[in-house]
C-alpha atoms as a PDB file:
ATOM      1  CA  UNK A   1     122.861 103.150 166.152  1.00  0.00           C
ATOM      2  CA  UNK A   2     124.031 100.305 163.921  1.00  0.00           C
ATOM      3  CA  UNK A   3     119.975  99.279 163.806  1.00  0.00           C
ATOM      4  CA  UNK A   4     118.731 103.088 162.911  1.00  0.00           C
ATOM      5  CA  UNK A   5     121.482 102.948 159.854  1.00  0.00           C
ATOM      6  CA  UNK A   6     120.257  99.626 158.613  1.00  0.00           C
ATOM      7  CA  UNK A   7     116.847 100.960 158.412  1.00  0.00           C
ATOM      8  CA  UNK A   8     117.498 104.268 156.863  1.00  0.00           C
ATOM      9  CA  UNK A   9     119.353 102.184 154.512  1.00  0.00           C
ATOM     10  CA  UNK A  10     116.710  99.678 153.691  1.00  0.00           C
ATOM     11  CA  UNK A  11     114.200 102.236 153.628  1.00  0.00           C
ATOM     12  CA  UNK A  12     116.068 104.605 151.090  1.00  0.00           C
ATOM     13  CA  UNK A  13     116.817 101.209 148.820  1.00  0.00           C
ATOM     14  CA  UNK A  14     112.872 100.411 149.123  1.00  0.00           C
ATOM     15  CA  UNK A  15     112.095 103.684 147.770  1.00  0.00           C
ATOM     16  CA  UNK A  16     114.947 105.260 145.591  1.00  0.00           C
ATOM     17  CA  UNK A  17     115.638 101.602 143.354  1.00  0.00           C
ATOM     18  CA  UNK A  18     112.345 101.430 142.093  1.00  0.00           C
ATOM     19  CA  UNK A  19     112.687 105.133 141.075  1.00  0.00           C
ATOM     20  CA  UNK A  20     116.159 104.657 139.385  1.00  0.00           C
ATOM     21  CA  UNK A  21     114.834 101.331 138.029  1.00  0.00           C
ATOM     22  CA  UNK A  22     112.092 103.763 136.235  1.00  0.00           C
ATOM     23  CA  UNK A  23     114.396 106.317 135.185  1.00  0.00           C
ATOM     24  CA  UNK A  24     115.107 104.067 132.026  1.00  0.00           C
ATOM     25  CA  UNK A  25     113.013 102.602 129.181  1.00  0.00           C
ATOM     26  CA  UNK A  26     112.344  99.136 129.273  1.00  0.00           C
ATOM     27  CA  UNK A  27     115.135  97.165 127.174  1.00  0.00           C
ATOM     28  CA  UNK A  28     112.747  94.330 126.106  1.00  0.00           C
ATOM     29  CA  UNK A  29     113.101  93.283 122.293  1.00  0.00           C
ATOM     30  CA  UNK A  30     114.652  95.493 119.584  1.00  0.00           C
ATOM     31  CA  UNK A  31     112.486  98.242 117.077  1.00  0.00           C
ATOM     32  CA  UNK A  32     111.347  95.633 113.898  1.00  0.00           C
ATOM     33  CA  UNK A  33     112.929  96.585 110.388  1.00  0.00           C
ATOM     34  CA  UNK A  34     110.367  97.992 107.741  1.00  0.00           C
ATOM     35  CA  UNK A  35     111.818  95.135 105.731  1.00  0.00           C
ATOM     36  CA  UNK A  36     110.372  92.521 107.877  1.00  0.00           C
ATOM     37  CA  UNK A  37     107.270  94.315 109.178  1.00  0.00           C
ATOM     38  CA  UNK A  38     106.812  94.438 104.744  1.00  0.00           C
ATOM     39  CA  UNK A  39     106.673  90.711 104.709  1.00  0.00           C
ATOM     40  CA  UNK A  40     103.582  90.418 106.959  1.00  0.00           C
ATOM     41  CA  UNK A  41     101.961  93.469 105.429  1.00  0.00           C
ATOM     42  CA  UNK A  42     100.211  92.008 102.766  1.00  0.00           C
ATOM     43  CA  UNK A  43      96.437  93.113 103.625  1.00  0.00           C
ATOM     44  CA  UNK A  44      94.417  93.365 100.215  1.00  0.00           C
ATOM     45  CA  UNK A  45      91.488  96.384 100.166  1.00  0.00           C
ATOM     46  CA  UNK A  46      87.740  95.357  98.558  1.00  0.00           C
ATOM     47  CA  UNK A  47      89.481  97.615  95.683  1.00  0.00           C
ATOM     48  CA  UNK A  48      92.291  95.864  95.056  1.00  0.00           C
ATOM     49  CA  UNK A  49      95.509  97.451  95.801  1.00  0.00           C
ATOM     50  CA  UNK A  50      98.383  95.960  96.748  1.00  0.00           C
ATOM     51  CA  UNK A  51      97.520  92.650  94.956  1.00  0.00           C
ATOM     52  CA  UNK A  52     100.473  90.897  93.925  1.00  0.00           C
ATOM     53  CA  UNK A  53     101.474  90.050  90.344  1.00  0.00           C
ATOM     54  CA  UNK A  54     100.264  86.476  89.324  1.00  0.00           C
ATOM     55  CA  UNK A  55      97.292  84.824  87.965  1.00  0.00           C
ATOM     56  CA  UNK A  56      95.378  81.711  88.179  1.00  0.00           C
ATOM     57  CA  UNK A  57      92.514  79.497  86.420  1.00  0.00           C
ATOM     58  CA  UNK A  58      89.531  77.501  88.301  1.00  0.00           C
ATOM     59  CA  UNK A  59      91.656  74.105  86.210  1.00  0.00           C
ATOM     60  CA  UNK A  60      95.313  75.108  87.669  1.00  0.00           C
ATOM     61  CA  UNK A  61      93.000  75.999  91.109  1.00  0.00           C
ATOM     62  CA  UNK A  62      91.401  72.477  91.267  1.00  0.00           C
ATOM     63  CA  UNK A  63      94.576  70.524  91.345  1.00  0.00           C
ATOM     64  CA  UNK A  64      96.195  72.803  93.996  1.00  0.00           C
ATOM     65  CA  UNK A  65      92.683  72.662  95.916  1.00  0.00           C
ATOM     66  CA  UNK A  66      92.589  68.634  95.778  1.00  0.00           C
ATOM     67  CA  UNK A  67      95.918  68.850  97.269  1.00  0.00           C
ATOM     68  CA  UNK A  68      95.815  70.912  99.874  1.00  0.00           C
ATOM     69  CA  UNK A  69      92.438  72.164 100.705  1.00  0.00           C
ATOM     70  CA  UNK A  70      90.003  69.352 100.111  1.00  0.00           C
ATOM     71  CA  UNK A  71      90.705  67.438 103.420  1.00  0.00           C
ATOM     72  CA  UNK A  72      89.345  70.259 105.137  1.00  0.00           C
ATOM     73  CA  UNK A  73      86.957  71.499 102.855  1.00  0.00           C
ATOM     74  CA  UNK A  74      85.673  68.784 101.236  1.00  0.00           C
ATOM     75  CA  UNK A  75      85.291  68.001  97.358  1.00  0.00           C
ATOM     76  CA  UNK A  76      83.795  70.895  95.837  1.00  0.00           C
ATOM     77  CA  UNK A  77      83.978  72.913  98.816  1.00  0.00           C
ATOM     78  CA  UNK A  78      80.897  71.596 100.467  1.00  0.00           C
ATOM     79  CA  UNK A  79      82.129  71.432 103.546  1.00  0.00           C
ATOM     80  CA  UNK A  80      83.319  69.107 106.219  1.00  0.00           C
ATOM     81  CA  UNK A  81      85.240  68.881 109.107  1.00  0.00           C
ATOM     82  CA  UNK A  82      85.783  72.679 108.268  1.00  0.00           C
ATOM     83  CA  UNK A  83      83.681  75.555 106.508  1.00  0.00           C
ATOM     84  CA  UNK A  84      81.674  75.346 103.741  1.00  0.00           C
ATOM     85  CA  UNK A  85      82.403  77.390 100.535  1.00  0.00           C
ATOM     86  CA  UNK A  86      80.204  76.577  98.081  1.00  0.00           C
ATOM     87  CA  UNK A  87      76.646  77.418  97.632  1.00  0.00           C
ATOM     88  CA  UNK A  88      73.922  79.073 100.096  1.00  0.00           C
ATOM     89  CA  UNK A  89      72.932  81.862  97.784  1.00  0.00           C
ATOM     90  CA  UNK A  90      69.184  82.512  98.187  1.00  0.00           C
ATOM     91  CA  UNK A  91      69.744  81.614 102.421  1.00  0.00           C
ATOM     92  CA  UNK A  92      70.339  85.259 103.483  1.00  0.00           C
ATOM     93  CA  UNK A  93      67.132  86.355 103.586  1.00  0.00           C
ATOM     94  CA  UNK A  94      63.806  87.293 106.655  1.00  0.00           C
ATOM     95  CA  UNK A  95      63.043  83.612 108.109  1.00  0.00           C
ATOM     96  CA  UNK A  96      65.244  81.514 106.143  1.00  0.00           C
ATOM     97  CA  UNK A  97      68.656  79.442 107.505  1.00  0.00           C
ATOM     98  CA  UNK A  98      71.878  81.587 106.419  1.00  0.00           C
ATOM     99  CA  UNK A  99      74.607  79.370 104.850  1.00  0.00           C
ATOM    100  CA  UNK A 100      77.174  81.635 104.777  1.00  0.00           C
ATOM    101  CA  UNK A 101      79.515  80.674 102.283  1.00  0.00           C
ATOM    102  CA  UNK A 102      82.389  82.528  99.723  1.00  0.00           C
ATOM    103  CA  UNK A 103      79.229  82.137  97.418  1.00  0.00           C
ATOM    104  CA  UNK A 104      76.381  83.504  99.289  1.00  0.00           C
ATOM    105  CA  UNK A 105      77.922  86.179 101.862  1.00  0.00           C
ATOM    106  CA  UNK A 106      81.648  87.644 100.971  1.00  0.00           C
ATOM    107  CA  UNK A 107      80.956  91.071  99.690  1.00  0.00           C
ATOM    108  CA  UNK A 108      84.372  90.995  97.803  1.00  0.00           C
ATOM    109  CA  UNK A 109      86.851  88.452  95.868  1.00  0.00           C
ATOM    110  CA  UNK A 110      89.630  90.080  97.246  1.00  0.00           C
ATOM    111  CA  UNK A 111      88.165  88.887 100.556  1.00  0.00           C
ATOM    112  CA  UNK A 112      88.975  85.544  99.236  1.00  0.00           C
ATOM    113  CA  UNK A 113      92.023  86.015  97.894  1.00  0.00           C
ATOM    114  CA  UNK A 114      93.384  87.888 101.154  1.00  0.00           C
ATOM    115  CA  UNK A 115      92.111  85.503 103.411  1.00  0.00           C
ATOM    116  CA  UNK A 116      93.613  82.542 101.675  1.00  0.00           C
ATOM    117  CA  UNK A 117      96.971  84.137 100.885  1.00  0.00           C
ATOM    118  CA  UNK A 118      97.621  84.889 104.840  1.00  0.00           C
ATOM    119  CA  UNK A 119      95.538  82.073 106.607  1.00  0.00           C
ATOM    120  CA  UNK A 120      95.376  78.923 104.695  1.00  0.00           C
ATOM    121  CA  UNK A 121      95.728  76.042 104.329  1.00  0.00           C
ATOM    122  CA  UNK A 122      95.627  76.106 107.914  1.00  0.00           C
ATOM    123  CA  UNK A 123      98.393  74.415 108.659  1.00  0.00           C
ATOM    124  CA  UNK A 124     100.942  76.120 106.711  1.00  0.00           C
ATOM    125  CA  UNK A 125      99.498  79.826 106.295  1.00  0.00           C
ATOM    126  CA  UNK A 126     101.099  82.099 103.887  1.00  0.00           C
ATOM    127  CA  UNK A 127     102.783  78.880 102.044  1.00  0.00           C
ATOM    128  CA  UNK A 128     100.763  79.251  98.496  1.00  0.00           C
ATOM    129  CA  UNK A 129     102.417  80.980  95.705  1.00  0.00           C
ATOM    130  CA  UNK A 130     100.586  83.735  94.561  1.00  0.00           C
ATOM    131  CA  UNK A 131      99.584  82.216  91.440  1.00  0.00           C
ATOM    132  CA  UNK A 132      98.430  79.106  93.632  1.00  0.00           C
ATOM    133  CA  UNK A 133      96.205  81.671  95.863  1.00  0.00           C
ATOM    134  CA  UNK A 134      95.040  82.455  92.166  1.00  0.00           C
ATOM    135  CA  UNK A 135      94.149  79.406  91.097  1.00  0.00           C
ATOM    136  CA  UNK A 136      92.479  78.408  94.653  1.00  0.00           C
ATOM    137  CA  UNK A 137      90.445  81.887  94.417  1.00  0.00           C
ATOM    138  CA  UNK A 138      89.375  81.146  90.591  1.00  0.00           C
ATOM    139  CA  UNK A 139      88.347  77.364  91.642  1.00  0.00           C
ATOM    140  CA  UNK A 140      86.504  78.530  94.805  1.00  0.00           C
ATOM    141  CA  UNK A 141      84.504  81.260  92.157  1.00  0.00           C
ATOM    142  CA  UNK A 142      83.752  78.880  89.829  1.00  0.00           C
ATOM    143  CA  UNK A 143      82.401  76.571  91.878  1.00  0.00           C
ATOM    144  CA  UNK A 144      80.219  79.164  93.630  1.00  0.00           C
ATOM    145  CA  UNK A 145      79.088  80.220  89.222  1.00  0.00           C
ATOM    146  CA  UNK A 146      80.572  83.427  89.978  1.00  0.00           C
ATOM    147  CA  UNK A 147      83.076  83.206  87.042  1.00  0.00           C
ATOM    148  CA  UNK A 148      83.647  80.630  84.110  1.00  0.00           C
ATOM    149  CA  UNK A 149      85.689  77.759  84.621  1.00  0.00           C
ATOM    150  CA  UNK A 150      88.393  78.962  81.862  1.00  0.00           C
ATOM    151  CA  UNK A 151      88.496  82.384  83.177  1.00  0.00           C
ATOM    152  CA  UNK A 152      91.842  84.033  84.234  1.00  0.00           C
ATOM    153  CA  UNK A 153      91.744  85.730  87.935  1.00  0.00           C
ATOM    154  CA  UNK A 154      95.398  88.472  87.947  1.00  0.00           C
ATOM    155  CA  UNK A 155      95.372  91.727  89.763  1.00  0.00           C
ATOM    156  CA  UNK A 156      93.494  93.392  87.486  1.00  0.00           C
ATOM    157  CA  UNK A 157      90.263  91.211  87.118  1.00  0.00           C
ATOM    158  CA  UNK A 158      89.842  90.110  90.314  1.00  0.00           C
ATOM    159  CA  UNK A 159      88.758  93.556  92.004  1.00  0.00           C
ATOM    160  CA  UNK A 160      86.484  93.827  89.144  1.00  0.00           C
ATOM    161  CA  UNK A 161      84.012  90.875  89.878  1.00  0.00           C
ATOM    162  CA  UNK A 162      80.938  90.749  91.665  1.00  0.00           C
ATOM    163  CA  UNK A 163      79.678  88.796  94.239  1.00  0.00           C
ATOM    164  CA  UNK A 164      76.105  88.285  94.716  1.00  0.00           C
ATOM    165  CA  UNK A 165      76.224  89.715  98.324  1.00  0.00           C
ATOM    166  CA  UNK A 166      78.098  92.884  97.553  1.00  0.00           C
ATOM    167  CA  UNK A 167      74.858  95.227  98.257  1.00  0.00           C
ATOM    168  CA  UNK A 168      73.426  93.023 101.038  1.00  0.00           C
ATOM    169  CA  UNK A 169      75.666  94.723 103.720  1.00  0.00           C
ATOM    170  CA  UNK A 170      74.868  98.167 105.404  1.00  0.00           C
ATOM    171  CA  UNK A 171      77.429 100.870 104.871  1.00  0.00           C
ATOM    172  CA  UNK A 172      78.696 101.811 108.424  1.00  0.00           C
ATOM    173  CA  UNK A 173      81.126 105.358 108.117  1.00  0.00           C
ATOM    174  CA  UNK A 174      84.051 104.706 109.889  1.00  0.00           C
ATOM    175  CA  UNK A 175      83.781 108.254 111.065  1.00  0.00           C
ATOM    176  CA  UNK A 176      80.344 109.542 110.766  1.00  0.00           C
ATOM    177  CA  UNK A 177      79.083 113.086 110.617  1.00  0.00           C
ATOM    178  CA  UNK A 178      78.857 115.618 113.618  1.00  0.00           C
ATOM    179  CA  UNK A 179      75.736 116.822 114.196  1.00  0.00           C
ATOM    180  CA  UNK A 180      75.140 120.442 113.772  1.00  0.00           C
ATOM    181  CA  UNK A 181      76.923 122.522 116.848  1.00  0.00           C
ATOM    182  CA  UNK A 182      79.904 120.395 116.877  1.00  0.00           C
ATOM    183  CA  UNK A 183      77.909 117.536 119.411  1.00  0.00           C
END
């Protein structure tokens, strides 16, 4: 009898602890404050919003570049051990050899300035001041003849520029149309 209790024992453990282990959430980490979820929220739309205040000039952006882009990047942002950035418009096209740089293939300059804000330099992302990511945006133009040299990049005139591959991208709908009948 002692046997036959030891197994109705074991047997009701086996199944009724993994139930009452169930019966409660998980406990693993805490919810995040808004205040700190904020602080990596700093995604910047094709149109602009959200840019920070600041501004920057291709000058003030080449001494901040030389310092702490060019080793990847090169002088001038040719390229070398790491992406390119300068030049390759014209490459795009039927039965040529794409170089896709900043220059030749980002549809947007907030592109730019997003991705270097939150990514570079590479081994310290999110380390620039905002008027350095600026300055490193207004260089990185320049260079590429998108903007003068003494022109001043802020929140305001940075949405507002061009870039020569703006229209070479096909407009995908994030939600397209139904076809008639509800399909």
């Amino acid at each position: 009898m002692f046997t036959l209790e030891r197994l109705a024992l074991c047997g009701f453990l086996t199944f009724a602890a993994p139930v009452a282990a169930f019966a409660e959430n998980p406990r693993f980490g805490h919810p995040i404050d808004p205040a700190d979820a904020a602080s990596w929220d700093i995604s910047i739309p094709p149109d602009g919003a959200g840019l920070p205040p600041g501004r920057g000039t291709a000058a003030q952006g080449e001494m901040v570049y030389a310092a702490k882009c060019q080793a990847c990047h090169s002088e001038k942002g040719g390229g070398g051990p790491n992406d390119r950035l300068v030049g390759g418009v014209g490459t795009l096209g039927p039965d040529k050899t794409p170089v896709r740089t900043v220059g030749s293939y980002w549809p947007y300059a907030t592109t730019l300035f997003d991705y270097v804000r939150r990514a570079m330099p590479w081994d310290k992302p999110k380390s620039l001041s905002d008027d350095e990511v600026y300055a490193v945006s207004a260089y990185i133009l320049s260079l590429n003849g998108i903007i003068g040299s003494g022109d001043v990049i802020d929140a305001q005139s940075l949405p507002k520029i061009k870039m020569p591959n703006r229209d070479g991208f096909i407009p995908f709908p994030r939600y397209p149309p139904r076809p008639a009948g509800g399909g």
